[in-house]
N, C-alpha and C. Protein backbone atom coordinates (compact mmCIF):
# COMPACT_ATOMS: atom_id res chain seq x y z
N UNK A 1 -85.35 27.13 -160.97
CA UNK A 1 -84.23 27.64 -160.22
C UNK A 1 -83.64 28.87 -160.91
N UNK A 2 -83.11 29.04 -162.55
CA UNK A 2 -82.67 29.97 -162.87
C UNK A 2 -83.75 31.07 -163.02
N UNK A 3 -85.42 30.84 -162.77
CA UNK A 3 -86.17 32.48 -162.45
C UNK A 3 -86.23 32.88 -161.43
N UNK A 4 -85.70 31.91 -160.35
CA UNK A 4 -85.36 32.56 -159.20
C UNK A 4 -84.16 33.50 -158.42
N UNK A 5 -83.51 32.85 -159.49
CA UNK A 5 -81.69 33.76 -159.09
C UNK A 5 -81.88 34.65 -160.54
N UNK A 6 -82.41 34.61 -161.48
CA UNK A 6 -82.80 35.65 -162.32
C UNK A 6 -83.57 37.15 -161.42
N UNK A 7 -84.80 36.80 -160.77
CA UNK A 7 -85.64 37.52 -160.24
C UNK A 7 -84.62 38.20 -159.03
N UNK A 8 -83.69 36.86 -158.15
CA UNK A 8 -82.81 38.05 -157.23
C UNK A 8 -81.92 38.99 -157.86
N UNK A 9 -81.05 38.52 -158.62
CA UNK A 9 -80.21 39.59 -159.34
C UNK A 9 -80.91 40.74 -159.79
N UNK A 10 -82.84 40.93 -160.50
CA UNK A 10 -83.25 41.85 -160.82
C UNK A 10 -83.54 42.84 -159.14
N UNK A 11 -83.90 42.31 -158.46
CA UNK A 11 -83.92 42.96 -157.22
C UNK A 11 -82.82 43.70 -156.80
N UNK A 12 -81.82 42.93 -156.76
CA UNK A 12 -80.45 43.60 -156.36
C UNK A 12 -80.14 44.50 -157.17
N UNK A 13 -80.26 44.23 -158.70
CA UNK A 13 -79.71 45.50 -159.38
C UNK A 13 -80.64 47.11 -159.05
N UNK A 14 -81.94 46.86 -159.08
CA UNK A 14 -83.07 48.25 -158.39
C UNK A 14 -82.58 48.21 -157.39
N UNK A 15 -82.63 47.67 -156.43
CA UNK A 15 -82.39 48.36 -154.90
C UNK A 15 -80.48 49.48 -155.20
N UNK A 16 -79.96 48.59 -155.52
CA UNK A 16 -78.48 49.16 -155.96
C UNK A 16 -78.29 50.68 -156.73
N UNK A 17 -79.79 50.89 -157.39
CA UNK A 17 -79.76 51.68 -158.38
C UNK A 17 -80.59 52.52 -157.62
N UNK A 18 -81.60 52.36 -156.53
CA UNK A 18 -81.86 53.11 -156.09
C UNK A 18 -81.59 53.77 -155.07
N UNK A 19 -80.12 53.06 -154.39
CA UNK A 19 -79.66 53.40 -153.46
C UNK A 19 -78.43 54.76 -154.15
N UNK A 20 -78.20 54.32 -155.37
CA UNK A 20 -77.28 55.23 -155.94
C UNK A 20 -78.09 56.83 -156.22
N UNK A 21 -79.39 56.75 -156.39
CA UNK A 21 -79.87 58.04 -156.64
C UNK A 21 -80.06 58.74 -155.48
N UNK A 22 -80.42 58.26 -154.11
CA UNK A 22 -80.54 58.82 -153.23
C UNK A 22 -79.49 58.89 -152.49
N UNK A 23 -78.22 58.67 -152.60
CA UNK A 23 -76.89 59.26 -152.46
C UNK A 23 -76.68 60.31 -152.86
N UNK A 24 -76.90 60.35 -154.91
CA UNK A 24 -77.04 61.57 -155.47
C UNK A 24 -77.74 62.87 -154.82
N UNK A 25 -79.26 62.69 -154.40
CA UNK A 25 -79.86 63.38 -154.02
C UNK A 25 -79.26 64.11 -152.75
N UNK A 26 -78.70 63.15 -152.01
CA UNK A 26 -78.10 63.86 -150.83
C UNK A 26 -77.24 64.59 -151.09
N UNK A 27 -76.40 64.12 -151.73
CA UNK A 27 -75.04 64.98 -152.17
C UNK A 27 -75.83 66.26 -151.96
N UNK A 28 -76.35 65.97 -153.51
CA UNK A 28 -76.95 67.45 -153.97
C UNK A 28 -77.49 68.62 -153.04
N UNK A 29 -78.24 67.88 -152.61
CA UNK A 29 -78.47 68.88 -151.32
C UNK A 29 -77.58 69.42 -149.93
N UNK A 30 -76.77 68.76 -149.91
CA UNK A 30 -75.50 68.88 -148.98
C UNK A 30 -74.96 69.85 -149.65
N UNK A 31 -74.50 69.84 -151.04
CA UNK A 31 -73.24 70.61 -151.62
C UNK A 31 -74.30 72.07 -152.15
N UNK A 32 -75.53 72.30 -152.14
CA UNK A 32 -76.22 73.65 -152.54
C UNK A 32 -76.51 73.85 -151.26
N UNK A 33 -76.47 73.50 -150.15
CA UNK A 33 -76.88 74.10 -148.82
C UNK A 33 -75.70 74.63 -148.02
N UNK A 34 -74.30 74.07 -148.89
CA UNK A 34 -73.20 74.33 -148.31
C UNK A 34 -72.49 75.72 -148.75
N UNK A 35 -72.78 75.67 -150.20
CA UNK A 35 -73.00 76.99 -150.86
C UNK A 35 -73.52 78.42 -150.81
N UNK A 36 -74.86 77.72 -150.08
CA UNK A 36 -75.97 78.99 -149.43
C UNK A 36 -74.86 79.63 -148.29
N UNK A 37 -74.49 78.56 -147.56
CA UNK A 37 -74.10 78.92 -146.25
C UNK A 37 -72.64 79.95 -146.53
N UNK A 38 -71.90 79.45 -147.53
CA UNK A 38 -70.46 80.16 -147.84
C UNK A 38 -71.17 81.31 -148.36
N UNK A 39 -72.23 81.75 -149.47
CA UNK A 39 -72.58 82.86 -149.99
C UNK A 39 -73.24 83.94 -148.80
N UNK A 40 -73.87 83.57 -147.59
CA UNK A 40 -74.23 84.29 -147.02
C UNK A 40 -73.19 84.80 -145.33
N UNK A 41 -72.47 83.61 -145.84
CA UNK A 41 -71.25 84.48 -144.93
C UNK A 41 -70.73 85.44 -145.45
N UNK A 42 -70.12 85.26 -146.93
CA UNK A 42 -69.64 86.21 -147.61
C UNK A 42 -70.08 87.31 -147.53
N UNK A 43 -71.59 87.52 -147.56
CA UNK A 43 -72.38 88.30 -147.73
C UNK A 43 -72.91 89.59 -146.81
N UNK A 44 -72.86 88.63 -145.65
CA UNK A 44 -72.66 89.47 -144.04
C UNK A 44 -71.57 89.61 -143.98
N UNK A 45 -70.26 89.61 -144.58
CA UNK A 45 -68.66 89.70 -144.30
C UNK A 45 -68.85 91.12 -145.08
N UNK A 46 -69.64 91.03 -146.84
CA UNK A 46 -69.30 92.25 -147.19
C UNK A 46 -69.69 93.21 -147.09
N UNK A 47 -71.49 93.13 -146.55
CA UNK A 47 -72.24 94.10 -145.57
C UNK A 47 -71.33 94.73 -144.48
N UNK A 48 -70.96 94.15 -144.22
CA UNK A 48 -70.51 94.90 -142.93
C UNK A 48 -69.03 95.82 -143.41
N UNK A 49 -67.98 95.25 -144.14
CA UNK A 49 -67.22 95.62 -144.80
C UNK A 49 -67.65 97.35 -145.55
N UNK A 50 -68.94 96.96 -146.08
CA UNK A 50 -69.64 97.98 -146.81
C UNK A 50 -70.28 99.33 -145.84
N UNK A 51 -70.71 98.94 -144.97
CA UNK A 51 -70.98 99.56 -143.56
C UNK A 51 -70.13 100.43 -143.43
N UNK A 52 -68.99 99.69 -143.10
CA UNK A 52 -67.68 100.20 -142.35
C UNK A 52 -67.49 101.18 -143.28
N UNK A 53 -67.32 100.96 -144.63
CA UNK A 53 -66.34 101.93 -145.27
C UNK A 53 -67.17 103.07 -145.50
N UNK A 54 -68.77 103.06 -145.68
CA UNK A 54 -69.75 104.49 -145.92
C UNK A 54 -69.15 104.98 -144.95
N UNK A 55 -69.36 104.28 -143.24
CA UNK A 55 -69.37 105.72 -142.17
C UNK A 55 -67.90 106.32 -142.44
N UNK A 56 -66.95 105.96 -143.53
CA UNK A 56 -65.56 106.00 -143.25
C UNK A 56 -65.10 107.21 -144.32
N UNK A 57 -66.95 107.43 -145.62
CA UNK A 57 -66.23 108.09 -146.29
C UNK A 57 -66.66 109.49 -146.35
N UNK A 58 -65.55 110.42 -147.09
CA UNK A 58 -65.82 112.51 -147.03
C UNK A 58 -67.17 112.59 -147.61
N UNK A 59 -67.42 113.99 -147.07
CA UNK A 59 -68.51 114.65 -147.14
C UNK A 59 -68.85 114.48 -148.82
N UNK A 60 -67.48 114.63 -149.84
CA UNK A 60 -67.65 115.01 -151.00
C UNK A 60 -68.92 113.29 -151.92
N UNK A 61 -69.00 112.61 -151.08
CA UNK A 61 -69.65 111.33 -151.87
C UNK A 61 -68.94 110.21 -151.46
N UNK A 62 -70.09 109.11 -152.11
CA UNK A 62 -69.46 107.61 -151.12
C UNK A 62 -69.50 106.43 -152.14
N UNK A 63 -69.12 105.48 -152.11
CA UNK A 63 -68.61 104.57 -153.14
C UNK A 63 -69.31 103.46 -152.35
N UNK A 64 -70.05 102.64 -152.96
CA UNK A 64 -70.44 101.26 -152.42
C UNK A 64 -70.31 99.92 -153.76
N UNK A 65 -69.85 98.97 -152.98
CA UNK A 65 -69.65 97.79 -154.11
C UNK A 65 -70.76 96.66 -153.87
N UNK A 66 -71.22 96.17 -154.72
CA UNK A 66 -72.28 95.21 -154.70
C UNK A 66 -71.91 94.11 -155.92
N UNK A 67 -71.88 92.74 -155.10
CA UNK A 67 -71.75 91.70 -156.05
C UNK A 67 -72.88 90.78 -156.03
N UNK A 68 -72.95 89.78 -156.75
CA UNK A 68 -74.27 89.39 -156.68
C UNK A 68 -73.47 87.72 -157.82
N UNK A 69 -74.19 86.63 -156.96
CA UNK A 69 -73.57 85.50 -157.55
C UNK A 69 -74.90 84.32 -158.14
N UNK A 70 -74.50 84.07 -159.17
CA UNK A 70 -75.89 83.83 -159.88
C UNK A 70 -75.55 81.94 -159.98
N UNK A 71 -76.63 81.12 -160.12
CA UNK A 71 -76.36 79.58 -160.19
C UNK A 71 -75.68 79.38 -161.03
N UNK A 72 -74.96 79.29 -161.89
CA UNK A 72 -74.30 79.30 -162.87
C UNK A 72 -72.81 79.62 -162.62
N UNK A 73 -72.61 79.99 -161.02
CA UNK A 73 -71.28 80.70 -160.68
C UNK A 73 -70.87 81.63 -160.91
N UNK A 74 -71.18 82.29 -162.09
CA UNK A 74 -70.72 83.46 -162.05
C UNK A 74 -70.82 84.99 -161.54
N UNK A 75 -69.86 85.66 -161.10
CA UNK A 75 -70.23 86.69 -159.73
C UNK A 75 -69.63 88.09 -160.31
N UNK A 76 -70.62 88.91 -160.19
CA UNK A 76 -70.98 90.40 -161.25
C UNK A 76 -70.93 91.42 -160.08
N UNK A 77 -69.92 92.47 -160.57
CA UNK A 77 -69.60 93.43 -159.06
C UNK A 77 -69.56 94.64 -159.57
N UNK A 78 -70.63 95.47 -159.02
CA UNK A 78 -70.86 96.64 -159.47
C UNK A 78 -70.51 97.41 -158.44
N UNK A 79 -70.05 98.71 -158.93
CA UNK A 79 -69.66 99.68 -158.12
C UNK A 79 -70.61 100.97 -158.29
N UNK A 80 -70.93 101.50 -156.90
CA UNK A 80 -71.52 102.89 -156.96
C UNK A 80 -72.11 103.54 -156.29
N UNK A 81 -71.61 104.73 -156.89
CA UNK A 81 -70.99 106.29 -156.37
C UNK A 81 -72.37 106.79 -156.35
N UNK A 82 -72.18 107.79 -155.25
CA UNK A 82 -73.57 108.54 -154.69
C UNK A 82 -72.53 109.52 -154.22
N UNK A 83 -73.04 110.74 -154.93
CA UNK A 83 -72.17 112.40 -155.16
C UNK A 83 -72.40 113.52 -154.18
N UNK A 84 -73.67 112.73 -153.24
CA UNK A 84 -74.34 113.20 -152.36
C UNK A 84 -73.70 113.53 -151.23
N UNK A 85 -73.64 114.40 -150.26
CA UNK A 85 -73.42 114.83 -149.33
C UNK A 85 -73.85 113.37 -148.17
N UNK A 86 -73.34 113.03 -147.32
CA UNK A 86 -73.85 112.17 -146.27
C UNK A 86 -75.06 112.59 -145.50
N UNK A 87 -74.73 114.29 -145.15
CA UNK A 87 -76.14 114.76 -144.34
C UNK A 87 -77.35 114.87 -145.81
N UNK A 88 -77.34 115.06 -146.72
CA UNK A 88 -77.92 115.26 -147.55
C UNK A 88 -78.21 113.87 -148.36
N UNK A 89 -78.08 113.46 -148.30
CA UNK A 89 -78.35 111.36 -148.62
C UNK A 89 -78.93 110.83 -147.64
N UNK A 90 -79.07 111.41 -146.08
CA UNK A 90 -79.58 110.70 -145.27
C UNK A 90 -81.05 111.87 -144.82
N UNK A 91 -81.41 113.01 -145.40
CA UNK A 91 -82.52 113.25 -145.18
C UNK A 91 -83.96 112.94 -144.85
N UNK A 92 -84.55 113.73 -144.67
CA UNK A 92 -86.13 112.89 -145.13
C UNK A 92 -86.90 113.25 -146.27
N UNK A 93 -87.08 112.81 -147.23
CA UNK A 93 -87.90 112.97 -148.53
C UNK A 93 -88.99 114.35 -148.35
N UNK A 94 -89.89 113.96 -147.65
CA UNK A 94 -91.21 114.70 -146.80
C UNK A 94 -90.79 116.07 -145.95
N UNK A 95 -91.25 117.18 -145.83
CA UNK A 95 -91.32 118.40 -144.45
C UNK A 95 -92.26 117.47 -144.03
N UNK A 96 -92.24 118.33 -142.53
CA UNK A 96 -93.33 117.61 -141.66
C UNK A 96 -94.72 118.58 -142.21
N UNK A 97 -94.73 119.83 -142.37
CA UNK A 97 -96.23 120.15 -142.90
C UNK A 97 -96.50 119.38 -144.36
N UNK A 98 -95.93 118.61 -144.92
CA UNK A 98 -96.52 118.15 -146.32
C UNK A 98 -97.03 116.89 -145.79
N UNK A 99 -98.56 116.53 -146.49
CA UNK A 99 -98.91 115.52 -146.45
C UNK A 99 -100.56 115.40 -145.74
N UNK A 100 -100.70 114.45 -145.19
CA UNK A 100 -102.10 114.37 -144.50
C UNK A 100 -102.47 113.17 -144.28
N UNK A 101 -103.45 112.92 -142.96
CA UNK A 101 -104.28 111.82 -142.65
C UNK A 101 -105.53 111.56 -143.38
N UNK A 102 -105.82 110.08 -144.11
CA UNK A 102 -106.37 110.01 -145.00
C UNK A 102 -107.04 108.67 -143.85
N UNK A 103 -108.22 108.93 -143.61
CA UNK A 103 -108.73 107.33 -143.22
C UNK A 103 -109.11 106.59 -144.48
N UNK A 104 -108.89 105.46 -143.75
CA UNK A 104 -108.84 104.09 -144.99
C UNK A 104 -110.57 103.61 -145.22
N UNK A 105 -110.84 103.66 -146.45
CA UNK A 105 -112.66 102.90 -146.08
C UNK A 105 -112.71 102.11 -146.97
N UNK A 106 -112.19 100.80 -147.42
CA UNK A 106 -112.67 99.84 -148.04
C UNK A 106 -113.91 99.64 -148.90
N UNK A 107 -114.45 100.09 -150.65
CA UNK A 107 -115.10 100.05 -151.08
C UNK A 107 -116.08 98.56 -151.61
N UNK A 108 -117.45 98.63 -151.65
CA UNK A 108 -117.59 97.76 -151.77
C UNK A 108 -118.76 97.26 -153.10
């Protein structure tokens, strides 16, 4: 009789213990998916924020802020300046006579 109420109590205590980790597990994944979701609102909040204020700034150069939030929590915000003209920042690298069609031939 007592290896039998020995053997239930060992049952009950694993099932108990394994019901406690996969609580944990959920959490866990609840509270880093909840995180994702606040960081990428933020994120499209400050894109657009960031948007707004380029088309907003003088010819003389434009200021952009970039933060960036690492697992550990902590969140690093850099600022920066481009001295550039807007029409002259938004160019094209290339003239249209520079360059050329090159067909592709895969060596073998």
């Amino acid at each position: 009789m007592t290896f039998i109420g020995l053997f239930l109590k060992s049952i009950f205590i694993m099932v108990l213990m394994v019901a406690i980790f996969l609580i944990g597990i959920v959490s866990f994944i609840y509270l880093r998916v909840k995180r994702m979701t606040k960081q990428f609102r933020n994120g499209s909040a400050k894109a657009n924020r960031t948007n707004h204020r380029q088309q907003q700034s003088s010819a003389a150069g434009s200021t952009k802020r970039r933060s960036a939030e690492y697992d550990d929590g902590v969140v690093v915000e850099e600022e920066l300046y481009d001295e550039r003209s807007p029409r002259q920042a938004n160019r094209k690298i290339f003239a249209k006579d520079e360059g050329e069609y090159v067909d592709f031939e895969e060596e073998k």
